[in-house]
Protein backbone atom coordinates (compact mmCIF):
# COMPACT_ATOMS: atom_id res chain seq x y z
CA UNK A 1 119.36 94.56 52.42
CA UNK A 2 116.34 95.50 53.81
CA UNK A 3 114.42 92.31 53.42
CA UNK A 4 114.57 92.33 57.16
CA UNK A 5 114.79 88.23 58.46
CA UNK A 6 113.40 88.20 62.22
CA UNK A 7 110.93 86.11 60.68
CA UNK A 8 113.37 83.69 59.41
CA UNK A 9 115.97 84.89 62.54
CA UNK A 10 119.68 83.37 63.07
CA UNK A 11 122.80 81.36 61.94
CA UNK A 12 126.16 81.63 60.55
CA UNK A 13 128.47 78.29 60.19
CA UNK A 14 132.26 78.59 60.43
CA UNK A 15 134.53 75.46 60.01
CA UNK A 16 138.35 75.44 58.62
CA UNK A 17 141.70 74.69 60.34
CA UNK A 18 143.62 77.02 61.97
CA UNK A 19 146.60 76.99 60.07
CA UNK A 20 144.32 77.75 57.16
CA UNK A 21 143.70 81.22 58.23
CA UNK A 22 146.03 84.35 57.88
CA UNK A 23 145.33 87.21 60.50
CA UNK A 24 146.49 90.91 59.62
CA UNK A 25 147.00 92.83 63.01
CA UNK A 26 147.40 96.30 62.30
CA UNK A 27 147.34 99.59 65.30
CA UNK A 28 147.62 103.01 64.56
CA UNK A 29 147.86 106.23 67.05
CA UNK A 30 143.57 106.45 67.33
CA UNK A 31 142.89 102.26 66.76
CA UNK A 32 143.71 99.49 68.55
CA UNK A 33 144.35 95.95 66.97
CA UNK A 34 142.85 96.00 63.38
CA UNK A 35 142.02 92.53 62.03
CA UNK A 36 141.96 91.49 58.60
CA UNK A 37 139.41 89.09 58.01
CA UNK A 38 140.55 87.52 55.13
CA UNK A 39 137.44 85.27 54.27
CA UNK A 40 135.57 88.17 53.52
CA UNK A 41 134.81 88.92 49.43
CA UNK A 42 133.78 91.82 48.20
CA UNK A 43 131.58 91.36 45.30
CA UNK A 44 129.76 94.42 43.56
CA UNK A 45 130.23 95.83 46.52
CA UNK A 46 128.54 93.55 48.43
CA UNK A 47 129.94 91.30 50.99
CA UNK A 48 130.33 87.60 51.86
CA UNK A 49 132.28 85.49 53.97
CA UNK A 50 133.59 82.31 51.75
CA UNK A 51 134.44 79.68 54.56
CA UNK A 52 135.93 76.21 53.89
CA UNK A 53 134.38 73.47 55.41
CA UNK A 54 135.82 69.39 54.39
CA UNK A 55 135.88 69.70 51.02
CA UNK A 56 133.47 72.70 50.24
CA UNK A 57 133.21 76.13 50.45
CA UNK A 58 129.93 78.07 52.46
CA UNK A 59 129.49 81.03 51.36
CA UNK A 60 127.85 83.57 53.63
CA UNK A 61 126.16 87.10 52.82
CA UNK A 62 126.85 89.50 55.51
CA UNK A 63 124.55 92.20 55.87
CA UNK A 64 124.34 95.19 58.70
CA UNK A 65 120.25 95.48 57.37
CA UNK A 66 119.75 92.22 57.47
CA UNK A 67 118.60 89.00 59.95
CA UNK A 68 120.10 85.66 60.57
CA UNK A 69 119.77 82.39 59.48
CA UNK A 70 121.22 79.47 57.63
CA UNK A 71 119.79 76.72 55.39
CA UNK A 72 119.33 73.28 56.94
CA UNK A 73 122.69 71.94 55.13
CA UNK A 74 125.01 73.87 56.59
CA UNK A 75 124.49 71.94 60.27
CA UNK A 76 125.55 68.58 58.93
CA UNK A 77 129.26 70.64 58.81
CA UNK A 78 129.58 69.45 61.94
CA UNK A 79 126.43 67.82 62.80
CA UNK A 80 125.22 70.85 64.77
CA UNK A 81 121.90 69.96 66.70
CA UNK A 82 119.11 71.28 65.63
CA UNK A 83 116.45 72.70 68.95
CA UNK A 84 112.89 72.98 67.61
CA UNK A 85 109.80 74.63 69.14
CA UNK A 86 106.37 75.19 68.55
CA UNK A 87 104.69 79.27 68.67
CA UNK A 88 101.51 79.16 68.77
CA UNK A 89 101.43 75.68 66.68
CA UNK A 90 104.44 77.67 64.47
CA UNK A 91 107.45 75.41 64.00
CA UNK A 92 111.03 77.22 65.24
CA UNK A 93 113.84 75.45 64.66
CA UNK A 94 117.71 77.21 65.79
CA UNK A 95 120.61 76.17 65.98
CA UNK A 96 123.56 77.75 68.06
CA UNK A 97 127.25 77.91 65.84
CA UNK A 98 129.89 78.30 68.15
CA UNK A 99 130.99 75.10 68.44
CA UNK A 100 131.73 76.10 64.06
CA UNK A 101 133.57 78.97 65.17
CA UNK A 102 136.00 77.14 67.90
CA UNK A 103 138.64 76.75 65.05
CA UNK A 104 138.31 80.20 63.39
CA UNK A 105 139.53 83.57 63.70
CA UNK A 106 136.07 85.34 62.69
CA UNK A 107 134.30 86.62 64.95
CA UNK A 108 131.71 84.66 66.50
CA UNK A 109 128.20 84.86 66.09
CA UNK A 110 126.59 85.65 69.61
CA UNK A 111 122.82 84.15 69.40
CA UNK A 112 121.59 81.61 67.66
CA UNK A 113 120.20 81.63 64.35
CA UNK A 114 117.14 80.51 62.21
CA UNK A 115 117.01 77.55 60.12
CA UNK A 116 115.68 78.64 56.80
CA UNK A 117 113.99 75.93 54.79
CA UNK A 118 112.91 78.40 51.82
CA UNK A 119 114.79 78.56 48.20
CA UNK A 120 115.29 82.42 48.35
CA UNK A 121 118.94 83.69 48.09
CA UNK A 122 120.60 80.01 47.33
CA UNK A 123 121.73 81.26 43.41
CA UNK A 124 123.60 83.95 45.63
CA UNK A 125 124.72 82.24 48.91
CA UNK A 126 124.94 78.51 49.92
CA UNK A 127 125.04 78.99 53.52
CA UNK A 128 122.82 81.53 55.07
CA UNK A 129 123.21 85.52 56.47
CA UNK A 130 125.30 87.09 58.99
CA UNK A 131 123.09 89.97 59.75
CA UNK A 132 122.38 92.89 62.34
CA UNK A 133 123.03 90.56 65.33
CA UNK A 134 126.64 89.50 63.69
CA UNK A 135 128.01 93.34 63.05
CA UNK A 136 126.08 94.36 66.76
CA UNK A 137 128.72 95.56 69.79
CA UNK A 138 131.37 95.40 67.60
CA UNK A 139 133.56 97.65 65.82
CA UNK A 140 134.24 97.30 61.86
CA UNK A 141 136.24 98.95 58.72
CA UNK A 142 134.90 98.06 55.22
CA UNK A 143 137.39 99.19 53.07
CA UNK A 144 135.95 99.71 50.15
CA UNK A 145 139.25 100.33 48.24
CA UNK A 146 141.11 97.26 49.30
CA UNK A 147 138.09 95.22 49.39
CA UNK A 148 138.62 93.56 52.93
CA UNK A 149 137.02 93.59 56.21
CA UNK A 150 138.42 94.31 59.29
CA UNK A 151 137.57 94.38 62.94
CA UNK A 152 138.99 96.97 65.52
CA UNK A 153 139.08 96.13 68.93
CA UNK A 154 139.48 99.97 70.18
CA UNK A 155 139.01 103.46 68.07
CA UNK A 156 140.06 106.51 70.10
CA UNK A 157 137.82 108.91 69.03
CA UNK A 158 139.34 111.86 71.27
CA UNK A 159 142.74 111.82 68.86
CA UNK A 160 140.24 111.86 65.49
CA UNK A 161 139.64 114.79 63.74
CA UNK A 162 136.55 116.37 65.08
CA UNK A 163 135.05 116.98 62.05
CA UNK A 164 134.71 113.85 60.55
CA UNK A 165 133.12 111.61 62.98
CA UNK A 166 129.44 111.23 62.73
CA UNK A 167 126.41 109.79 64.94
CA UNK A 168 124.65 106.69 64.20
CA UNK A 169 121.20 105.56 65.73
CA UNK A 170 120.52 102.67 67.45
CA UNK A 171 117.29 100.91 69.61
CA UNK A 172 117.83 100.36 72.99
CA UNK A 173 115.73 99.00 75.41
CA UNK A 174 114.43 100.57 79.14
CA UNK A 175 117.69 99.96 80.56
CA UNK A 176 120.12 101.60 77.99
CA UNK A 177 120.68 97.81 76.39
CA UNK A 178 120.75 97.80 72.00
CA UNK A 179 118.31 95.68 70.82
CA UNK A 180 118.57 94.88 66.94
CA UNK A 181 121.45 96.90 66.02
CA UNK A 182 119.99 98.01 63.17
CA UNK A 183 122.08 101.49 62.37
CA UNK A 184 120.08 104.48 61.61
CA UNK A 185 122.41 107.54 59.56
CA UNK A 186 121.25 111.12 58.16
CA UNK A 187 122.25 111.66 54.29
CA UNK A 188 121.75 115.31 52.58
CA UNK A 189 119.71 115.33 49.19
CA UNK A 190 119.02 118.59 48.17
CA UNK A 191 119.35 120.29 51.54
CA UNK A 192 116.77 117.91 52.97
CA UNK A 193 117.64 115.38 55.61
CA UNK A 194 117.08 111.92 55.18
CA UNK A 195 117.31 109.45 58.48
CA UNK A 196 118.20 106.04 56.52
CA UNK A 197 119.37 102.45 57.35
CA UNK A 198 123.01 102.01 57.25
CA UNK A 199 122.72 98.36 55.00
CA UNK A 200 126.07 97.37 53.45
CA UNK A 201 123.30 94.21 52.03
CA UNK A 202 121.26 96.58 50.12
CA UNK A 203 120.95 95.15 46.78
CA UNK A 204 119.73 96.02 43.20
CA UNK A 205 119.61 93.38 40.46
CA UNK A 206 120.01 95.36 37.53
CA UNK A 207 117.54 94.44 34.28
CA UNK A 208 118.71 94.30 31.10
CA UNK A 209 118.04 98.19 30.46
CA UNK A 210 120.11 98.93 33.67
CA UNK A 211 123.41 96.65 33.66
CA UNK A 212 125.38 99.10 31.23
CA UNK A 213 125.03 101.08 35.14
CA UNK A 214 126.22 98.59 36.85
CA UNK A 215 129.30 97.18 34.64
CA UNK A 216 126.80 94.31 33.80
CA UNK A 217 126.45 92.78 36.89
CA UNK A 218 123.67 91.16 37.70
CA UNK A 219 123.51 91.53 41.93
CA UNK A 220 125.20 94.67 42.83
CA UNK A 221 125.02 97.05 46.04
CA UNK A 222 122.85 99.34 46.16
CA UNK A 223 120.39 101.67 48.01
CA UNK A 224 116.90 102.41 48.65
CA UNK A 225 114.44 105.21 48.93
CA UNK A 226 110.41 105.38 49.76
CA UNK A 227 108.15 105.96 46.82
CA UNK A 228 107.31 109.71 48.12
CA UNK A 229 110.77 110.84 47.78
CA UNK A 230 111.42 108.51 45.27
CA UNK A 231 108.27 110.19 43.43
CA UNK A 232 109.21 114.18 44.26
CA UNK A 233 112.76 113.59 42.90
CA UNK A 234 112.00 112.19 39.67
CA UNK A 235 109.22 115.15 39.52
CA UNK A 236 111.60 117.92 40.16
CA UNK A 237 114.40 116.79 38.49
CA UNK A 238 113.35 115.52 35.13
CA UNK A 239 117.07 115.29 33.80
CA UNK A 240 118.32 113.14 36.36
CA UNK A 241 118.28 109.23 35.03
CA UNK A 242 115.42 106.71 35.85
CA UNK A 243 114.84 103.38 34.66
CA UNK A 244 111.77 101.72 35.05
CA UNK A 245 111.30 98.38 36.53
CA UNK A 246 115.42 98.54 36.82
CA UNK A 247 115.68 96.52 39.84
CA UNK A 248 114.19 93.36 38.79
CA UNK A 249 114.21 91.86 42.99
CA UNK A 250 110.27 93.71 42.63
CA UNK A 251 110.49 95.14 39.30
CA UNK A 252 111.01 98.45 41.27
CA UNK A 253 111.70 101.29 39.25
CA UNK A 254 115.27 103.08 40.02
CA UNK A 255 116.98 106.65 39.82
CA UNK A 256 120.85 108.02 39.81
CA UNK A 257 121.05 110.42 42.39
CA UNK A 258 123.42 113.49 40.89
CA UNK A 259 125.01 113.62 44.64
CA UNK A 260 124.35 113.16 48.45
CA UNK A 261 125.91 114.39 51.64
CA UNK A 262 126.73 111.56 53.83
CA UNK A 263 129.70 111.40 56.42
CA UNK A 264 130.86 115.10 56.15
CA UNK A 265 131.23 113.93 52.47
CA UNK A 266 129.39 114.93 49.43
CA UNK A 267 129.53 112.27 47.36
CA UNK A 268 127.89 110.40 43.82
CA UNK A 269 126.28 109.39 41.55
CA UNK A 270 124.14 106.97 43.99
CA UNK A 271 121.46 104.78 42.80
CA UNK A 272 117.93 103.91 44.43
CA UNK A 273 116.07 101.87 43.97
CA UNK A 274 112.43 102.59 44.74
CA UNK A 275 110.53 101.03 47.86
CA UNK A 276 106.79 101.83 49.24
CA UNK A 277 106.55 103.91 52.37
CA UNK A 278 105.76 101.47 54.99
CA UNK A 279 108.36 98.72 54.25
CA UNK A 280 110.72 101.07 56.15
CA UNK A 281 108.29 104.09 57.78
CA UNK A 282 105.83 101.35 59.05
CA UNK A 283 108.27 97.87 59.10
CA UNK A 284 111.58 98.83 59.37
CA UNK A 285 111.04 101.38 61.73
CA UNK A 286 110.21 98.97 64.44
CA UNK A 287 113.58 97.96 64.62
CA UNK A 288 114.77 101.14 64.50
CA UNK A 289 115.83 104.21 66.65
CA UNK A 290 113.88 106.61 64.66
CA UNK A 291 111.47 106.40 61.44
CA UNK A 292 113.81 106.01 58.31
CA UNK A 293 113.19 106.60 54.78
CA UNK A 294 115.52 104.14 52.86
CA UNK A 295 118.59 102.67 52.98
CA UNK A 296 122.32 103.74 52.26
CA UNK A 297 123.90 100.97 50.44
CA UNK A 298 126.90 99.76 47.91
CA UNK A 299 126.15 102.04 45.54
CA UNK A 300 127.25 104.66 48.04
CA UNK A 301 129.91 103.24 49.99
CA UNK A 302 131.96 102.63 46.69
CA UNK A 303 132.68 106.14 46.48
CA UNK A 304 134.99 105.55 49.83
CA UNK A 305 137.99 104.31 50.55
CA UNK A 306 136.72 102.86 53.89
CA UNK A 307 133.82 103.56 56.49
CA UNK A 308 134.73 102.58 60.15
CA UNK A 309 131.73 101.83 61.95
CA UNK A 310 131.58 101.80 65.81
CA UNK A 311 128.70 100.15 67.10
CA UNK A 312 129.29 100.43 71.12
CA UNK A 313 130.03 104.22 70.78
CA UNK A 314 127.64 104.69 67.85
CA UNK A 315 129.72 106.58 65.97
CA UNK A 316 130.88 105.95 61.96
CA UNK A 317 134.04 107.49 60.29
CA UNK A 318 133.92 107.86 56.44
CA UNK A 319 137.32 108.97 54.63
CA UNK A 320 138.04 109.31 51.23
């Protein structure tokens, strides 16, 4: 979800007892230790972490495009202290949730996050994001299929097949460190290359006109594209489907994409939804190791049985 939160930066809270949580350890001839992390929920193909805390449930939104933070609530768990800070007479408040994550077998966040005193996202999360900074240095499967998350300690890339590994992009400071771990991936549309934002959070909410699309849900994943492409598609392909204002988030217009050539895989339909040119050639792109054009989403990663996602090595495996 390319909404990107540095401005409203990092949390995550964590709290249930041990014997509360089931661990799936799986290995294979080319991984090493696969986790099943069983709080995960995969919803329209998006993904949260449901974690129970006393007598409640958070509910976190978990998002490789995304930032960090969680809503002032959430620290009363287990009355996490708050550090606040003034920038330039600018009020920061963090808190750090590790002491949450003592107890659990997710993985732990490894900053500290944002407190977020806004309203935006509660109807869809109670808690707060796990973003970049959460899925960073790690390695991942989202298995689209079974609709669980898992984390790998090891992939062997020599013994995979050397055609179906690809390269993904990420920023890294003077001295070879990553920085945001914000993904970067090439998709084919058309024969024309498309650097893009690997964002399992990118979301559409469908209007009325567009939820017969999206088995009439009203927050599903999706994707995005800048309004230049966005614009020269719709131009040169008159028959392929648009819906105006169909993602009500901006009332941006969207368009099914026929088919797209992502992971050594030609895949589709995929919907986008339309953004301008600078949220991701100007903004995004900051944050990024090249200038992107969109974002590859839910609406894409459906189409897969899983996507394996190795952020040390940079490298992503897509399989069908």
């Amino acid at each position: 979800m390319v909404k990107y939160l540095f401005v409203i930066s990092v949390l995550f809270i964590i709290s249930c007892k041990e014997n509360s949580i089931k661990i799936e350890v799986k290995s294979s001839d080319w991984l090493i230790n696969k986790l099943n992390i069983e709080q995960a929920i995969f919803r329209n193909n998006l993904i949260y972490l449901d974690i129970p805390v006393s007598n409640d449930t958070l509910t976190f939104f978990t998002d490789t495009g995304g930032g960090r933070f969680v809503y002032p609530e959430v620290t009363s768990a287990k009355e996490l202290k708050i550090d606040s800070s003034y920038e330039e007479n600018k009020l920061t408040e963090t808190v750090d949730l590790d002491e949450l994550f003592l107890e659990s077998k997710v993985p732990k966040p490894s900053s500290s996050y944002s407190i977020y005193r806004g309203e935006k996202y509660r109807n869809d999360f109670n808690a707060g994001m796990l973003g970049s900074f959460w899925f960073g240095n790690r390695i991942w499967e989202f298995n689209y299929e079974d609709k669980s998350l898992y984390s790998i300690d090891t992939i062997h890339w020599s013994k995979v097949n050397s055609s179906h590994p690809v390269q993904l992009g990420l920023q890294k400071d003077e001295s070879g460190n990553f920085t945001t771990h914000f993904p970067s991936i090439e998709m084919i549309v058309q024969n024309d290359t498309i650097p893009v934002l690997f964002d399992t959070g990118a979301t559409i909410n469908p209007s009325s006109d567009a939820l017969v699309y999206f088995n009439n849900k009203e927050r599903v994943g999706g994707s995005f594209i800048i309004t230049s492409i966005f614009d020269k598609w719709k131009s040169e392909n008159p028959d392929w489907k648009v819906i105006d204002g169909g993602d009500t988030s901006i009332g941006a217009d969207i368009i099914e994409v026929p088919e797209i050539i992502i992971g050594n895989h030609t895949v589709g339909p995929v919907w986008f939804a339309k953004r301008a040119d600078q949220n991701f050639k100007e903004w995004m792109s900051k944050w990024m190791d090249k200038t992107i054009e969109g974002a590859i989403g839910g609406s894409c990663f459906k189409h897969f049985k899983s996507i394996s996602i190795d952020y040390p090595n940079q490298k992503a495996l897509f399989l069908r």
